[in-house]
Protein backbone atom coordinates (compact mmCIF):
# COMPACT_ATOMS: atom_id res chain seq x y z
CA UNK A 1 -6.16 19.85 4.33
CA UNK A 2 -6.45 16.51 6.92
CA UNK A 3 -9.50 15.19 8.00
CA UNK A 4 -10.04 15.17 11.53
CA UNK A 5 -12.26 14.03 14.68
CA UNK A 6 -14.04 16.80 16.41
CA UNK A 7 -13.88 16.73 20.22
CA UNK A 8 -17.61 17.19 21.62
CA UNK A 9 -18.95 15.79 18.05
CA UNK A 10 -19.86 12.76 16.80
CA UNK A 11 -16.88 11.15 16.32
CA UNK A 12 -17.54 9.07 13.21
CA UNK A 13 -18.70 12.11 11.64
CA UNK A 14 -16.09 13.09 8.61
CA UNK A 15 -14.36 16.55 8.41
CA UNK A 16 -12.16 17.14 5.15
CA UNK A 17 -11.26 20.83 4.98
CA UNK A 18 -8.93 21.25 8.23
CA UNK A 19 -5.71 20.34 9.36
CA UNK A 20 -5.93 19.86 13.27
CA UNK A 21 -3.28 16.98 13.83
CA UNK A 22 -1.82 18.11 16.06
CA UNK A 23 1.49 17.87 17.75
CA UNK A 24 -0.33 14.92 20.36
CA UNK A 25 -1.01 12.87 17.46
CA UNK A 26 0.34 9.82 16.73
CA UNK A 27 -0.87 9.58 12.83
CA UNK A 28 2.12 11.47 10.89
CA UNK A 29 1.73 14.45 8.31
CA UNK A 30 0.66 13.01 4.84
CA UNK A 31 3.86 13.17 3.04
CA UNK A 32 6.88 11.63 4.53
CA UNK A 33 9.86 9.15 4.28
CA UNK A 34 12.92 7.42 5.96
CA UNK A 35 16.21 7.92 4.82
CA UNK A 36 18.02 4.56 3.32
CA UNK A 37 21.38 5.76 2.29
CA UNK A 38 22.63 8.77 0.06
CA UNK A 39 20.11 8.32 -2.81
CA UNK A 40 16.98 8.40 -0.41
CA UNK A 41 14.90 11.21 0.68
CA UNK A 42 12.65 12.46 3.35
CA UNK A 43 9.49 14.07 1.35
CA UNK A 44 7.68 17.09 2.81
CA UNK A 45 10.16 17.47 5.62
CA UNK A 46 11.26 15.85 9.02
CA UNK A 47 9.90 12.27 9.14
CA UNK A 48 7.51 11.93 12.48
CA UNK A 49 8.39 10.21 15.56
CA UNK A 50 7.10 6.50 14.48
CA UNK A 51 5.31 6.72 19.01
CA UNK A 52 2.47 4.68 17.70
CA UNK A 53 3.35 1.06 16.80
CA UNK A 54 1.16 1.31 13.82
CA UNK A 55 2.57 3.82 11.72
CA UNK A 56 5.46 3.06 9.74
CA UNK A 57 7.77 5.45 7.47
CA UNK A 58 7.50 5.25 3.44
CA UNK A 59 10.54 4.46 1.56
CA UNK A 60 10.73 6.65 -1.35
CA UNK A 61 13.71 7.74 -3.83
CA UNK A 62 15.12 11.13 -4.57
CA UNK A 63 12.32 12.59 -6.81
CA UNK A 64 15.21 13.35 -9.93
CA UNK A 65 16.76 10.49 -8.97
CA UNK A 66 17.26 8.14 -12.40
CA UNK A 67 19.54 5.68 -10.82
CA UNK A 68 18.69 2.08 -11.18
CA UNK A 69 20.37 0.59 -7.95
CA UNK A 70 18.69 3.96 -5.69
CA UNK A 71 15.25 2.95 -7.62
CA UNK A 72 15.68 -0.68 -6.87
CA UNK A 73 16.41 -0.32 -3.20
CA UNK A 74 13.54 2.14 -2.90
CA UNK A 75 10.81 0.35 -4.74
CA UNK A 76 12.02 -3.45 -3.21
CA UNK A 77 12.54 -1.68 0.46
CA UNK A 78 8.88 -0.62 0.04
CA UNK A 79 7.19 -3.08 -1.61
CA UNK A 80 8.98 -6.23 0.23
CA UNK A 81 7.71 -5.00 2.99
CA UNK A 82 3.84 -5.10 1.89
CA UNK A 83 4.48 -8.20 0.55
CA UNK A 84 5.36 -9.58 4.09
CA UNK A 85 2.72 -7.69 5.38
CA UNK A 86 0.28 -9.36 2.77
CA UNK A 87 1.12 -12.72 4.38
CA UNK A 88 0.68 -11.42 7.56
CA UNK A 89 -2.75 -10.42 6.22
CA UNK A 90 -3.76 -13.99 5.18
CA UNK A 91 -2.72 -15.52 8.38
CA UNK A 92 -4.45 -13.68 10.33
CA UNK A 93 -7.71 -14.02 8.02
CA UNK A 94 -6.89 -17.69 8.18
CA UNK A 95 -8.20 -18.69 11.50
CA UNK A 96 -8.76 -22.50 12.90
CA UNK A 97 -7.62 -26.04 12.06
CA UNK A 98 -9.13 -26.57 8.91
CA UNK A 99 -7.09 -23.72 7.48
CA UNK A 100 -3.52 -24.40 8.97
CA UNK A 101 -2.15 -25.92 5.57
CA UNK A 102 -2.40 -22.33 3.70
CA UNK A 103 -2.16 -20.35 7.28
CA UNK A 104 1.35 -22.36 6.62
CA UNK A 105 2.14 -21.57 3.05
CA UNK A 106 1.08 -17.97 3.96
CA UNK A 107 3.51 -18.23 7.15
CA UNK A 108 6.38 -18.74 5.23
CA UNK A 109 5.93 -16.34 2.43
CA UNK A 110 5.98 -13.95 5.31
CA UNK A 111 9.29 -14.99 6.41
CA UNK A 112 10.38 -14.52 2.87
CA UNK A 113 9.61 -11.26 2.18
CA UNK A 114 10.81 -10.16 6.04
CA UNK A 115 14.36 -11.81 4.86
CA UNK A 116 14.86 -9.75 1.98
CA UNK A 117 13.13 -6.42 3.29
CA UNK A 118 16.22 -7.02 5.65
CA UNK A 119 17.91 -7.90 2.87
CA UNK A 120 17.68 -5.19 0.56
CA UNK A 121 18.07 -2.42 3.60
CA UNK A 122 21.67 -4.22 3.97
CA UNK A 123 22.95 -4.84 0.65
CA UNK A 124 25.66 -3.36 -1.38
CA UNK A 125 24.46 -3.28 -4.22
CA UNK A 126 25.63 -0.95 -7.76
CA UNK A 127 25.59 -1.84 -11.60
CA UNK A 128 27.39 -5.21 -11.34
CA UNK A 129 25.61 -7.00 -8.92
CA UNK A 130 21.88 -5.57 -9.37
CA UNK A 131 20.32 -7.11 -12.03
CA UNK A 132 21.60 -10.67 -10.01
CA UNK A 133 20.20 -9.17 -6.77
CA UNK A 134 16.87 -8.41 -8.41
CA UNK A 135 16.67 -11.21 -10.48
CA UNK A 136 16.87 -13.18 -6.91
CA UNK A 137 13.83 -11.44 -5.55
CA UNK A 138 12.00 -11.89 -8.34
CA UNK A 139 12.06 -15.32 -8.28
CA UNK A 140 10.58 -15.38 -4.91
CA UNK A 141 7.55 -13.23 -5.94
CA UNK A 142 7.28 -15.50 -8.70
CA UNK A 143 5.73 -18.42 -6.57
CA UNK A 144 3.88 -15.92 -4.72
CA UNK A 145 1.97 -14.78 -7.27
CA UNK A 146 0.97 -18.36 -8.37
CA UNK A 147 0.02 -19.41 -4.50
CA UNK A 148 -2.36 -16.37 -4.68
CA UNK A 149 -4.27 -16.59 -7.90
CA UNK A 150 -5.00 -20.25 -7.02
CA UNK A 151 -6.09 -18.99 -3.63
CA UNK A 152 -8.45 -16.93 -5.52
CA UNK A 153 -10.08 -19.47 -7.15
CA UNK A 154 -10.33 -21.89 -4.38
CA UNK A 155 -12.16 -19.04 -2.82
CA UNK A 156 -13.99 -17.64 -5.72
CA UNK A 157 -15.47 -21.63 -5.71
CA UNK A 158 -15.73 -22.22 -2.08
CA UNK A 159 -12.73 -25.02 -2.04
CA UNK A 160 -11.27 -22.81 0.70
CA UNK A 161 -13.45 -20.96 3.18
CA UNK A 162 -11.12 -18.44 4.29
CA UNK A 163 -12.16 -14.96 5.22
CA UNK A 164 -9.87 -13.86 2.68
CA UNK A 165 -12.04 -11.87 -0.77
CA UNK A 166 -11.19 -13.24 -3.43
CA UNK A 167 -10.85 -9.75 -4.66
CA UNK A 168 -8.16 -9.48 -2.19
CA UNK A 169 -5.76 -12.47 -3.67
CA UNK A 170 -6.21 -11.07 -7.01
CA UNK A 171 -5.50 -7.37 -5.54
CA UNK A 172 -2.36 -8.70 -3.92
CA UNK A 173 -1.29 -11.01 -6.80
CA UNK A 174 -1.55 -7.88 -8.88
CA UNK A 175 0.95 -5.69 -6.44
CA UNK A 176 3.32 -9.02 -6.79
CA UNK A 177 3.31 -8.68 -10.52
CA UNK A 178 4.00 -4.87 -10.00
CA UNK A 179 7.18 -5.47 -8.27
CA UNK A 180 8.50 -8.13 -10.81
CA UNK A 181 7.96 -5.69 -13.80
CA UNK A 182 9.53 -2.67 -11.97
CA UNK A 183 12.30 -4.78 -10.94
CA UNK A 184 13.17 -6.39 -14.17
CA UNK A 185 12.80 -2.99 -15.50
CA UNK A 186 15.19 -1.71 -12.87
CA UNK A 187 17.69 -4.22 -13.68
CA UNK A 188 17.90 -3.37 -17.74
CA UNK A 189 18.32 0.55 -17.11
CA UNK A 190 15.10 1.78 -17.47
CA UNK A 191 14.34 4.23 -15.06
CA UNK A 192 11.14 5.77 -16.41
CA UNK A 193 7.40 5.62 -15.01
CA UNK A 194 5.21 5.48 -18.13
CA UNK A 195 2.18 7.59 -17.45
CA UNK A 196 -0.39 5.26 -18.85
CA UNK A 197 1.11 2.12 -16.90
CA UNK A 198 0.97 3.77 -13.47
CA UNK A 199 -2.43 5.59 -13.81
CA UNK A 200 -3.88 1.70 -15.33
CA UNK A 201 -2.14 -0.08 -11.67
CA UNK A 202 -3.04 2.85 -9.45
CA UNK A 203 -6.52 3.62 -9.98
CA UNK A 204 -7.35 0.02 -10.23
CA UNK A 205 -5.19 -0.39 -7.07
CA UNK A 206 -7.05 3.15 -5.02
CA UNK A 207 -10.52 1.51 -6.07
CA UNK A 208 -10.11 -1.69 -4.53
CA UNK A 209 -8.53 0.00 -1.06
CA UNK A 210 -11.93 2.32 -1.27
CA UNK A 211 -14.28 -0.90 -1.47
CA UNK A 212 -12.06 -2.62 0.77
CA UNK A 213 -12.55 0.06 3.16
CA UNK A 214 -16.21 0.58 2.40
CA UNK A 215 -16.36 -2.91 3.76
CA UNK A 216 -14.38 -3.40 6.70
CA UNK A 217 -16.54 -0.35 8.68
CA UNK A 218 -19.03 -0.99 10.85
CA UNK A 219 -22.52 -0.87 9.38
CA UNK A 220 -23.32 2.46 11.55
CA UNK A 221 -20.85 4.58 9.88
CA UNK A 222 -22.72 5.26 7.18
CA UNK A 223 -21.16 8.70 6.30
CA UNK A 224 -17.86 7.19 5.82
CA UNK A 225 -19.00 4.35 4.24
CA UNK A 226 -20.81 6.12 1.68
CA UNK A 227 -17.81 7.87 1.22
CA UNK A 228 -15.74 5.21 0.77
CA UNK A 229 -18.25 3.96 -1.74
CA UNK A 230 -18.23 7.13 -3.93
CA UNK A 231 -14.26 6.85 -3.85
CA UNK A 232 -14.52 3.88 -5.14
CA UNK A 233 -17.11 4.52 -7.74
CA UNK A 234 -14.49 7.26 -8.67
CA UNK A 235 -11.26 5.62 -9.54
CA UNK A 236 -13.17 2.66 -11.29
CA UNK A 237 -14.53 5.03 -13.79
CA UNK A 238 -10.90 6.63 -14.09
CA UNK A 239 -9.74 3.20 -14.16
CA UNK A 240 -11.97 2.73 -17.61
CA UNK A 241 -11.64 6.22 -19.03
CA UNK A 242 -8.32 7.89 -18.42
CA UNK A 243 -7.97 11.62 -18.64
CA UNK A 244 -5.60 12.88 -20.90
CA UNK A 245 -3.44 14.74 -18.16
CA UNK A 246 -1.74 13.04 -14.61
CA UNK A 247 -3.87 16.43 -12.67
CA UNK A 248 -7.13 15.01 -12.38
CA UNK A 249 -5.62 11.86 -11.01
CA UNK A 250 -3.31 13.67 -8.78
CA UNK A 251 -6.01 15.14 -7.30
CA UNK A 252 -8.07 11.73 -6.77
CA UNK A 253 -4.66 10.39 -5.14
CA UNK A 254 -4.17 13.47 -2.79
CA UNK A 255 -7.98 13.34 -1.58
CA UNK A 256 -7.55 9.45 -0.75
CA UNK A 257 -4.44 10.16 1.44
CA UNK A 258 -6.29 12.69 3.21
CA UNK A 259 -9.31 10.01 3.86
CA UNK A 260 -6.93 7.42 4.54
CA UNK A 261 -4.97 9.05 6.89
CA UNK A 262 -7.98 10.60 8.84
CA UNK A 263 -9.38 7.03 8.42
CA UNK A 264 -6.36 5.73 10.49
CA UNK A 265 -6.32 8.19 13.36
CA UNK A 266 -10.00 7.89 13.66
CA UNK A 267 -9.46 3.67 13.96
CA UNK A 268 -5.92 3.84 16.07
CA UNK A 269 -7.82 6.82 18.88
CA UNK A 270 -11.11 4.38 18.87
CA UNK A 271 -13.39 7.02 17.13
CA UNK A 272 -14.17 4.84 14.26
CA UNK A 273 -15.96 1.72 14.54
CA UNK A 274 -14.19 -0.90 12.48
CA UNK A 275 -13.21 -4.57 11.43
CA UNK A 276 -10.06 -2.66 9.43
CA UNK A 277 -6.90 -3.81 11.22
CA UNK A 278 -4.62 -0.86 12.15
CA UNK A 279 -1.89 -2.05 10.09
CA UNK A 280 -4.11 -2.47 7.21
CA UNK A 281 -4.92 1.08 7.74
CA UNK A 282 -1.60 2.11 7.79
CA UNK A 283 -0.96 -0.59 4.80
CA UNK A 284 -3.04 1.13 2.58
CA UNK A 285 -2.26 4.48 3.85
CA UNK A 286 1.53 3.70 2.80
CA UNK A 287 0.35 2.59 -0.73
CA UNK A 288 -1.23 5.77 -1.49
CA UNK A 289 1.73 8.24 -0.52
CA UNK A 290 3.54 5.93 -3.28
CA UNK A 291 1.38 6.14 -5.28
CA UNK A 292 1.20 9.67 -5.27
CA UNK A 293 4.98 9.51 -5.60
CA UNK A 294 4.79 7.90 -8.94
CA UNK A 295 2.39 9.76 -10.46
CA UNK A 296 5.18 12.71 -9.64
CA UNK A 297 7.49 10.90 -11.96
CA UNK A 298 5.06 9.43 -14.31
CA UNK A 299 5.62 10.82 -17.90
């Protein structure tokens, strides 16, 4: 099912129909999770030894689980940490003196979100104190979102020359308005994943990783590039024109975990040539597996 790198091949050279990771490597089986407290779950068996310093563990609920506080921990756990990891993103893409003021802003967002990732790993939380938990982590998204559509604009008009896409504030803004609506929704009761909702966020969301990806390869690797392109391509027509059943996209979401992960390995053993960050790979990577996780509950 993985992709994989061929020993005595060309290693930027693509394979999608075998699963040879084996037990040397340091990218994990597709599906997996940590375990934060009773209501969380490993999915598709033992989580991996985390060896390599890029791959991190996905935070995911109990698949029946329709318990507000267990779906608040899980989705804030997982998507607190991608926030921080956003900033951590824009600092990094954020280089010299004429960018320090937003390098700043983007420095302390970044301690932000790392505070309450610790945060909501720690807290007690059940039906009394979770909509005021919430409600407190929403307000600190809140400011987020507004620092990064401005950012967008400033880059859209070339008041900031950062070598952050504008397409990439907006992308990020987007995933900050994800977690306020889940949250609030969290907080009044409502457990469910509407099926239209989450196919609308994720394909848009899987489209942009593909022509983020498509762009962050070297020029040579034109194979995966390509592919990249035609993933793309893909979930912006989905995106437009949603099918009438969750299969065809659970398909499309299965297939990019596959490329992502092989993507990954590829970049972490040096087999891929690359401007994609590791833990961007692994960013994106994560993203996916919950993604796929949501269209599981999606009705």
């Amino acid at each position: 099912m993985f992709s994989h790198f061929s020993e005595g091949e060309i290693m930027n050279e693509l394979r999608v129909n075998e699963n040879v990771l084996d037990q040397n490597s340091k990218v994990p089986p597709r599906e997996f999770a940590s375990l934060v407290g009773n209501p969380l779950v490993g999915v598709g068996g033992q989580a991996p030894k985390l060896e390599d310093r890029w791959v991190k563990p996905v935070i995911l609920p109990k698949l029946d689980s329709n318990d507000p506080v267990a779906l608040s921990i899980a989705e804030g756990t997982f998507w607190n940490e991608q926030m921080m990891e956003h900033a951590q993103f824009f600092i990094m893409l954020m280089p010299g003196a004429e960018l320090a003021s937003p390098r700043r802003e983007a420095e302390t967002f970044q301690q932000t979100f790392a505070s309450q990732l610790e945060k909501t790993r720690t807290a007690n939380l059940d039906l009394d104190n979770l909509a005021a938990f919430n409600h407190a982590n929403i307000e600190m998204l809140k400011p987020y979102v507004d620092w990064q559509r401005r950012l967008s604009e400033e880059q859209a008009s070339g008041k900031l020359m950062s070598l952050v896409w504008s397409t990439f504030f907006d992308h990020t803004a987007l995933e900050t308005e994800h977690l306020c609506a889940r949250l609030e929704q969290f907080s009044r009761g409502d457990t469910s994943t509407g099926l239209s909702e989450t196919a609308w966020f994720w394909t848009q969301i899987m489209g942009e990783h593909s022509d983020f990806i498509a762009h962050l390869l070297d020029p040579q690797e034109h194979d995966l590039i390509m592919k990249a392109m035609r993933t793309a391509e893909g979930f912006h027509k989905t995106h437009d024109h949603p099918p009438s059943s969750k299969d065809p996209l659970t398909t499309m979401v299965d297939e990019i975990i596959d490329f992502k992960t092989a993507t990954e390995k590829g970049i972490i053993m040096g087999k891929i040539k690359s401007i994609l960050h590791p833990t961007l790979a692994d960013h994106v990577r994560r993203e996916a597996i919950k993604a796929a996780d949501d269209l599981k509950r999606a009705a």
